[in-house]
PDB file of N, CA and C in Angstrom:
ATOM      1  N   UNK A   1     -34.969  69.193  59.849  1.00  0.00           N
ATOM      2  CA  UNK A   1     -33.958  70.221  60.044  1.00  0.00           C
ATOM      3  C   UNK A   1     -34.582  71.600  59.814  1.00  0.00           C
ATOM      4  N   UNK A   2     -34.472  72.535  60.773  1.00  0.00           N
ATOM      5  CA  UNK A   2     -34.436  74.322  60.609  1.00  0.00           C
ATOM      6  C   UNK A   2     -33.577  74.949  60.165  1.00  0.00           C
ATOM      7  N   UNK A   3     -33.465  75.506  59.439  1.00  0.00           N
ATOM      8  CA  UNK A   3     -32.044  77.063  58.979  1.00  0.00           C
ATOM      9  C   UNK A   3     -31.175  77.033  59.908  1.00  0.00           C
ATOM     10  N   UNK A   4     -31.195  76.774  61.481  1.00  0.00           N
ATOM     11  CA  UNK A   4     -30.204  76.795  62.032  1.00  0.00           C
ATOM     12  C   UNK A   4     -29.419  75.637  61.995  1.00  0.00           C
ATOM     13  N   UNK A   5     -30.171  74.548  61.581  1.00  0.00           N
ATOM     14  CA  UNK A   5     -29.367  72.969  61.840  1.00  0.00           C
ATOM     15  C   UNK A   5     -28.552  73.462  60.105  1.00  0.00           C
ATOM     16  N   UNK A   6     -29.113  74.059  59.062  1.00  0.00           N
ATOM     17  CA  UNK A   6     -28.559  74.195  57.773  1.00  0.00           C
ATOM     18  C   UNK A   6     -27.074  74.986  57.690  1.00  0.00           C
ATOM     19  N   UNK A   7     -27.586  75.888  58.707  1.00  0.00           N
ATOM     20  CA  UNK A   7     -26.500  76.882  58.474  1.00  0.00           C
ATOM     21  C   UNK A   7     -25.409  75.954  59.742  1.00  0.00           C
ATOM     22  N   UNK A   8     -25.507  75.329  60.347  1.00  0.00           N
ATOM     23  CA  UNK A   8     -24.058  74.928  61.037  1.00  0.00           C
ATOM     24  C   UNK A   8     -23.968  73.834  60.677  1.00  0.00           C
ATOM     25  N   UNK A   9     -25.352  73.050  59.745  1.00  0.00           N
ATOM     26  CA  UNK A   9     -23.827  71.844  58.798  1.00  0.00           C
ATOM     27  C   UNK A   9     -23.191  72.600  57.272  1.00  0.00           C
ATOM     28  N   UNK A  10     -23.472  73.858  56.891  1.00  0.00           N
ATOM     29  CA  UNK A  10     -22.617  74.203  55.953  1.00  0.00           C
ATOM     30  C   UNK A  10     -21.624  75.075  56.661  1.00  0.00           C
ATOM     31  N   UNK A  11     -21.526  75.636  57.959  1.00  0.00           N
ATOM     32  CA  UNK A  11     -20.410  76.359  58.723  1.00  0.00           C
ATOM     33  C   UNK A  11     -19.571  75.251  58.521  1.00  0.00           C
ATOM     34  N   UNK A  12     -19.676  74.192  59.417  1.00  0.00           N
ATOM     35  CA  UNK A  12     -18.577  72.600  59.561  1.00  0.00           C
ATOM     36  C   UNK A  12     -18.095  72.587  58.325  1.00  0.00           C
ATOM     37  N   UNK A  13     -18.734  72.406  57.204  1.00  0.00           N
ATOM     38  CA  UNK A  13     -18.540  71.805  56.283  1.00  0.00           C
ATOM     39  C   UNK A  13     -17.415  72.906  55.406  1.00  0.00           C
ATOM     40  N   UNK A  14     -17.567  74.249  55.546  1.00  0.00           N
ATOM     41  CA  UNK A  14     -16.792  74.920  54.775  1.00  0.00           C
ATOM     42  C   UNK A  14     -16.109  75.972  55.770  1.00  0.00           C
ATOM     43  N   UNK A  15     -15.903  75.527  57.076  1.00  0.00           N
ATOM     44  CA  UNK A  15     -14.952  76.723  58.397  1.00  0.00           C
ATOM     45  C   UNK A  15     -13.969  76.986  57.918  1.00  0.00           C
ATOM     46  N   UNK A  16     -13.377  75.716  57.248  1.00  0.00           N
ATOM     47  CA  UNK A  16     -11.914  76.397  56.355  1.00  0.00           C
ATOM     48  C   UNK A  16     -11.736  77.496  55.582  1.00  0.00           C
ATOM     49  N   UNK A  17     -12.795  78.216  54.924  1.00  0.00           N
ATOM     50  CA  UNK A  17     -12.722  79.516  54.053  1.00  0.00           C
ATOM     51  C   UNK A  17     -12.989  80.370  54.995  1.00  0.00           C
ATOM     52  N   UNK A  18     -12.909  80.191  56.335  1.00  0.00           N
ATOM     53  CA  UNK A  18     -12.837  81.332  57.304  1.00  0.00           C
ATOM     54  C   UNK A  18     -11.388  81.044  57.895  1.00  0.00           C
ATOM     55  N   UNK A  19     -10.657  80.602  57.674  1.00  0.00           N
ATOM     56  CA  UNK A  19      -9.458  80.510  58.331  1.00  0.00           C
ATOM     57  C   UNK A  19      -7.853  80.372  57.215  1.00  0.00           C
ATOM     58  N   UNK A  20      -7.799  81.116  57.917  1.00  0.00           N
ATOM     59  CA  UNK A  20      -5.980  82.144  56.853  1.00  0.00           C
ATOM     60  C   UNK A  20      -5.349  80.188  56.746  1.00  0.00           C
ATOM     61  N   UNK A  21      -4.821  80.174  55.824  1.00  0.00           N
ATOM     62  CA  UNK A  21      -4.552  78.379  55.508  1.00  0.00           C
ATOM     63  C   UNK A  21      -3.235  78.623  56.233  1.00  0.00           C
ATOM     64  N   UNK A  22      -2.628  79.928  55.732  1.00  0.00           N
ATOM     65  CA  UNK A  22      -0.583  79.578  56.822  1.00  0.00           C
ATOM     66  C   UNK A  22      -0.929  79.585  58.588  1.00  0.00           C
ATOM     67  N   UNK A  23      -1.843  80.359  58.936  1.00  0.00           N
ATOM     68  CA  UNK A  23      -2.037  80.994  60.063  1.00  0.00           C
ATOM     69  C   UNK A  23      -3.339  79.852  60.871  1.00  0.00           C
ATOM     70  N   UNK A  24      -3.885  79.464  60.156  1.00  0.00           N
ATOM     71  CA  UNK A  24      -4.922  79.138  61.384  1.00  0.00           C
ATOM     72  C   UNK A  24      -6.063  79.909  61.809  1.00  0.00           C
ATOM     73  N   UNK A  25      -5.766  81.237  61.861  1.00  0.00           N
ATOM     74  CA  UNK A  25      -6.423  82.433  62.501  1.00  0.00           C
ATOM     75  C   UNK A  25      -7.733  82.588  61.549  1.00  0.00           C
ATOM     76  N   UNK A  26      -8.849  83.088  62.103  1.00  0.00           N
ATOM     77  CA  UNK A  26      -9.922  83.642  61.480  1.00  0.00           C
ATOM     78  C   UNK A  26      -9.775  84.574  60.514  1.00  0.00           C
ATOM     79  N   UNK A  27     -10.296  84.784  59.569  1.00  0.00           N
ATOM     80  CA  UNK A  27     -10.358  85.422  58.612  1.00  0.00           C
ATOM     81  C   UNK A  27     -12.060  86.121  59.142  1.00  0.00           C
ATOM     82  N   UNK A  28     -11.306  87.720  58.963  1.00  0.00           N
ATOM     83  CA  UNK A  28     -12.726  88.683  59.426  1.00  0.00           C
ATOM     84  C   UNK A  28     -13.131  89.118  58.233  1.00  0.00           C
ATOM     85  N   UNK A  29     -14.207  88.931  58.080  1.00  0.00           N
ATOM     86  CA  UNK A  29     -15.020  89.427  56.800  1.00  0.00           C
ATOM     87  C   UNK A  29     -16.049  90.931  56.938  1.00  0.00           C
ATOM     88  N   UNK A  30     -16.199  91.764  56.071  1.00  0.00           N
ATOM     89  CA  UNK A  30     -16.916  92.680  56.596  1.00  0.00           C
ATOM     90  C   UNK A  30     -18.582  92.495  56.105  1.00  0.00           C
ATOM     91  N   UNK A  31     -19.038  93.080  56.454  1.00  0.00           N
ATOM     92  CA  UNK A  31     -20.897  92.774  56.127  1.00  0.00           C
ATOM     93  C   UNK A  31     -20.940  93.178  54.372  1.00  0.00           C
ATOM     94  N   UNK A  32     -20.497  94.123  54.326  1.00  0.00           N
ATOM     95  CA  UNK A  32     -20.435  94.687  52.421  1.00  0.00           C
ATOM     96  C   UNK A  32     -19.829  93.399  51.511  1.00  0.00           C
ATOM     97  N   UNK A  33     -18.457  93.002  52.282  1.00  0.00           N
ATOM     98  CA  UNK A  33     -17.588  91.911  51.535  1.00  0.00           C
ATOM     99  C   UNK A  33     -18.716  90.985  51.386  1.00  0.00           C
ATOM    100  N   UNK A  34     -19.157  90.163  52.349  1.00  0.00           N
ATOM    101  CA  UNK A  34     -20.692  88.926  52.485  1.00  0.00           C
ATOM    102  C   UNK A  34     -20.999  89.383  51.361  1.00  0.00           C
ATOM    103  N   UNK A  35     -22.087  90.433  51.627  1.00  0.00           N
ATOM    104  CA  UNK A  35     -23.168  90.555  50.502  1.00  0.00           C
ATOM    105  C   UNK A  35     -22.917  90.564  48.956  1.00  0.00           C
ATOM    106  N   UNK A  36     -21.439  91.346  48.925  1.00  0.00           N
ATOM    107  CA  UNK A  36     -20.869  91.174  47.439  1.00  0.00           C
ATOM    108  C   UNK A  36     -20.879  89.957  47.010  1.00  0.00           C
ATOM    109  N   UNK A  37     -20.290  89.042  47.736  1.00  0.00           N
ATOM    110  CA  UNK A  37     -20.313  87.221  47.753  1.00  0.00           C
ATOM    111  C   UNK A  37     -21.683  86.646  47.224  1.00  0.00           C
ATOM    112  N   UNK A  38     -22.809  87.454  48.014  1.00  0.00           N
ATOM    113  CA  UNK A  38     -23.999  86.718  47.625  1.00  0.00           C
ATOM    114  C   UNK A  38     -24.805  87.436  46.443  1.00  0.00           C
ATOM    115  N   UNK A  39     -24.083  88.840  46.252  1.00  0.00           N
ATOM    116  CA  UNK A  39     -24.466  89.008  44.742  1.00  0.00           C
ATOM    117  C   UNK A  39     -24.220  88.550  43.672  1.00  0.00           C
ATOM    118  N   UNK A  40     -22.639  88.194  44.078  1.00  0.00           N
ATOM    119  CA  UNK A  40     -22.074  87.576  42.717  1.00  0.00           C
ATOM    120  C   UNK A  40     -22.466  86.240  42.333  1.00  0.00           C
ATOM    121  N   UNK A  41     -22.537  85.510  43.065  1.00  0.00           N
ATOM    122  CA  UNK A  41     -23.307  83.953  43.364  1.00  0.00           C
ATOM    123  C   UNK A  41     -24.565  84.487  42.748  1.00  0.00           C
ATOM    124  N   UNK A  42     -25.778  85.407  42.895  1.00  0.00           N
ATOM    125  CA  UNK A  42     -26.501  85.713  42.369  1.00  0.00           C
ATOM    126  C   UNK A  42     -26.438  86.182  40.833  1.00  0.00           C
ATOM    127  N   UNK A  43     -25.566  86.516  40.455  1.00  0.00           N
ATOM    128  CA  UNK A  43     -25.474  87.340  39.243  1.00  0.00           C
ATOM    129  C   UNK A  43     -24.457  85.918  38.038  1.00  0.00           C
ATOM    130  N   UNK A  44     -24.199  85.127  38.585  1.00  0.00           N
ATOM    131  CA  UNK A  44     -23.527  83.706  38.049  1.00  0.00           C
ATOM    132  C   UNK A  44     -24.810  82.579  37.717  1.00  0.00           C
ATOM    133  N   UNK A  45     -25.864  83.115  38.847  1.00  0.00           N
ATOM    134  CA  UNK A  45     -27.021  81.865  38.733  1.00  0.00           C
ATOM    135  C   UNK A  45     -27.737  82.884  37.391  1.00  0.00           C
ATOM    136  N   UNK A  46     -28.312  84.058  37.499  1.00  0.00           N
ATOM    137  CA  UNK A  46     -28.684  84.748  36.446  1.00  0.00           C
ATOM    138  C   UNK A  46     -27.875  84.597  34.726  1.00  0.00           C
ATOM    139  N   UNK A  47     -26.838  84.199  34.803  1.00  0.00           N
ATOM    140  CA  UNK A  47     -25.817  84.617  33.554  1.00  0.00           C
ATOM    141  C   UNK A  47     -25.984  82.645  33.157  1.00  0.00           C
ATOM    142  N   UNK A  48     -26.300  81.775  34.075  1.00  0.00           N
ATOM    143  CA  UNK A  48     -26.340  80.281  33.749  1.00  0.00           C
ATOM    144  C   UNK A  48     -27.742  79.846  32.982  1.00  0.00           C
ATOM    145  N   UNK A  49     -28.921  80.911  33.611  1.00  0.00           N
ATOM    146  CA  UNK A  49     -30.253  80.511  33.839  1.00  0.00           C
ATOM    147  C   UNK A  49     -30.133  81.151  31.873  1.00  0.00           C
ATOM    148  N   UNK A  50     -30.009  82.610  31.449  1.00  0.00           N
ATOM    149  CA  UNK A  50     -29.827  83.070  30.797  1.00  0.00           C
ATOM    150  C   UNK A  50     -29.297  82.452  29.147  1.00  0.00           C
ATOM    151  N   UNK A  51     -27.791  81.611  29.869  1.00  0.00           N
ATOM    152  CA  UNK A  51     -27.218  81.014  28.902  1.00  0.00           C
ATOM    153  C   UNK A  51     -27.856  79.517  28.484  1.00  0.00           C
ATOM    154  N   UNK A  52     -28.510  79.316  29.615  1.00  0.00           N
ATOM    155  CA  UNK A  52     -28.897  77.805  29.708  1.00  0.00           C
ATOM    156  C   UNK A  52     -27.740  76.955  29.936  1.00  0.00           C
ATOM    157  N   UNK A  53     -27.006  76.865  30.541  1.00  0.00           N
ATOM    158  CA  UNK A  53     -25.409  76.645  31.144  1.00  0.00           C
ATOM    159  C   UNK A  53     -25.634  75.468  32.282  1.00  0.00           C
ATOM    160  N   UNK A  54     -24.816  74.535  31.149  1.00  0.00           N
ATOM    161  CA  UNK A  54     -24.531  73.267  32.900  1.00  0.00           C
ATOM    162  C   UNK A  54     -23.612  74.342  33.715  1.00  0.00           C
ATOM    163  N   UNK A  55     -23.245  73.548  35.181  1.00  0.00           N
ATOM    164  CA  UNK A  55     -22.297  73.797  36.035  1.00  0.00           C
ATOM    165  C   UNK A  55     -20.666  73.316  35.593  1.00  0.00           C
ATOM    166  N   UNK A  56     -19.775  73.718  35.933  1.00  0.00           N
ATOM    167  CA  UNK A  56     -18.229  73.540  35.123  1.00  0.00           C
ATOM    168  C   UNK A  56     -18.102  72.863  35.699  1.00  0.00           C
ATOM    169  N   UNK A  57     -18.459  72.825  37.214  1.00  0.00           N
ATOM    170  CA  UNK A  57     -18.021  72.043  38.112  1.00  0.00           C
ATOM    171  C   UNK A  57     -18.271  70.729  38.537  1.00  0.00           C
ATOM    172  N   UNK A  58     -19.878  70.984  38.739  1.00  0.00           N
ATOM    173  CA  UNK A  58     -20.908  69.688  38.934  1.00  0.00           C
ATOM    174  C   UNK A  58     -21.670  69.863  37.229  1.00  0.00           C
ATOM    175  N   UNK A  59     -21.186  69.188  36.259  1.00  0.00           N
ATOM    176  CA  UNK A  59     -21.507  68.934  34.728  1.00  0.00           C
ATOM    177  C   UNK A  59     -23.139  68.652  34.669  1.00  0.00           C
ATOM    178  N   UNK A  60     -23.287  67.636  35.866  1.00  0.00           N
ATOM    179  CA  UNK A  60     -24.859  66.920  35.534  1.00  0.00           C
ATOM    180  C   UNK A  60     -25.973  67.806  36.653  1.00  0.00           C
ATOM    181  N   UNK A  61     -25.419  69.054  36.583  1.00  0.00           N
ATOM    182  CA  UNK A  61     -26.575  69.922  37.420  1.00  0.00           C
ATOM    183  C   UNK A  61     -26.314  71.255  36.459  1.00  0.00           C
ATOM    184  N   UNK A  62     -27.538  72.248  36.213  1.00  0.00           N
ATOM    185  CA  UNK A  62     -27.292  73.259  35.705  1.00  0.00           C
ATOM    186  C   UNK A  62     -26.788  74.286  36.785  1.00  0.00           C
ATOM    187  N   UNK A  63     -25.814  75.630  35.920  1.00  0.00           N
ATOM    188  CA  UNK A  63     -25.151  76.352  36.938  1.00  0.00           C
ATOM    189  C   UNK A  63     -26.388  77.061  37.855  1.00  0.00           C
ATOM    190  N   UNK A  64     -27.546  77.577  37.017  1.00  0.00           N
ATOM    191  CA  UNK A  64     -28.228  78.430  38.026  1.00  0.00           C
ATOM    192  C   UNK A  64     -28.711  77.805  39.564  1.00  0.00           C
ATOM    193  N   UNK A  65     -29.049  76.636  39.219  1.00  0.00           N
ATOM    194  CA  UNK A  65     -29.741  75.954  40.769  1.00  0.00           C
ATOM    195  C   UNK A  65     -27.966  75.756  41.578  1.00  0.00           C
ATOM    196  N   UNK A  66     -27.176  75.395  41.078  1.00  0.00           N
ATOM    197  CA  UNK A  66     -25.491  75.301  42.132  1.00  0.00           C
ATOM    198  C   UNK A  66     -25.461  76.602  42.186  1.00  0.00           C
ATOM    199  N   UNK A  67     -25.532  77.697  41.955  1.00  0.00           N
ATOM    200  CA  UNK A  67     -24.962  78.889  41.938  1.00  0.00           C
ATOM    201  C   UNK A  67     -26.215  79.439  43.250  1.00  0.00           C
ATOM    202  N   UNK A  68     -27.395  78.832  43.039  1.00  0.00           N
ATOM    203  CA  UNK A  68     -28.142  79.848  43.983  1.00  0.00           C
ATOM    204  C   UNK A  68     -28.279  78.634  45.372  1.00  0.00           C
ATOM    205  N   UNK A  69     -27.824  77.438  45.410  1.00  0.00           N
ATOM    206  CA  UNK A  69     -27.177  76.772  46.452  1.00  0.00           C
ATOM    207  C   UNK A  69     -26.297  77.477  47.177  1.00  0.00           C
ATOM    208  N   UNK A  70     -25.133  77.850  46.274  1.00  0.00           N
ATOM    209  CA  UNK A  70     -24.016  78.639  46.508  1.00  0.00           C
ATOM    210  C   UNK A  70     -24.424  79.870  47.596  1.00  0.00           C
ATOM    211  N   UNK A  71     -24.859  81.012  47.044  1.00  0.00           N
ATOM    212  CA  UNK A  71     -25.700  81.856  47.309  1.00  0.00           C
ATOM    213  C   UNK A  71     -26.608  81.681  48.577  1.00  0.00           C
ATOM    214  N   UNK A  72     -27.033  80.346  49.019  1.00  0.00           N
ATOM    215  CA  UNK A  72     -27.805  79.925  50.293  1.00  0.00           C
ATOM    216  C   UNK A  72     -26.825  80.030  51.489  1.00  0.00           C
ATOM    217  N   UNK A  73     -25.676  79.153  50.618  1.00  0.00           N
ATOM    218  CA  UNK A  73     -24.041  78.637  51.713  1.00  0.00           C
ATOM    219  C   UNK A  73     -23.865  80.298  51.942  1.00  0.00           C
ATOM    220  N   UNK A  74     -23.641  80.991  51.193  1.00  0.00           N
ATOM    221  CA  UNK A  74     -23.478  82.580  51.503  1.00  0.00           C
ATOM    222  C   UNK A  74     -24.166  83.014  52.991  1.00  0.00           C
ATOM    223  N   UNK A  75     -25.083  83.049  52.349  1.00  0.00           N
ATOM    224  CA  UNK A  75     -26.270  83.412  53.439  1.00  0.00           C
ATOM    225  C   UNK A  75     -25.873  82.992  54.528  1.00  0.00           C
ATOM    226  N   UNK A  76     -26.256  81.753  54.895  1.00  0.00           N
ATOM    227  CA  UNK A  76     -25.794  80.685  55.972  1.00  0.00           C
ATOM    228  C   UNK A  76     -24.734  81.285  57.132  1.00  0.00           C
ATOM    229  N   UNK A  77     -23.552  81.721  55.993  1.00  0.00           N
ATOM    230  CA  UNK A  77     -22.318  81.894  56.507  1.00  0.00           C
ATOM    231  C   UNK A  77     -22.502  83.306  57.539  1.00  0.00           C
ATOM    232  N   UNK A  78     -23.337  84.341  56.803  1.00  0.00           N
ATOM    233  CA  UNK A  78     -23.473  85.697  57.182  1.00  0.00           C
ATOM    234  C   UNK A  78     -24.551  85.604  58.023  1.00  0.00           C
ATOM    235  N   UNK A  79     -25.202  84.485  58.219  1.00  0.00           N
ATOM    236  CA  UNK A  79     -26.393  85.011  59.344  1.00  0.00           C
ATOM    237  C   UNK A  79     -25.963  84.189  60.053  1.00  0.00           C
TER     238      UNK A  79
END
């Protein structure tokens, strides 16, 4: 697989956070909004790596490596 096969099995996999849940309709994002997304995802993997912090979510992975996963799915989404 290439970045492009990556980025359209995490599009499939998460199209729903582009689409209004009453409406159906696309949800337009602006280029600033993205990047804030992939700072904060950045600045969550920093504050895990820091604390030495499992994930809340996924318990048996630490937050920094899910958070800068996270942060990839970001990416993905915006390029």
């Amino acid at each position: 697989m290439d970045l492009n096969d990556y980025a359209i099995e995490c599009h499939s996999a998460n199209k729903r956070w582009w689409q209004d849940p009453k409406t159906g309709r696309p949800i337009e994002r602006n280029f600033g909004e993205l990047i804030a997304l992939c700072h904060s995802e950045l600045s969550e993997a920093l504050e895990g790596n820091r604390k030495r912090l499992m994930d809340d979510k996924l318990p048996h992975r630490r937050q920094d490596e899910v958070e800068l996963v996270d942060c990839l799915i970001r990416i993905f989404d915006l390029a």
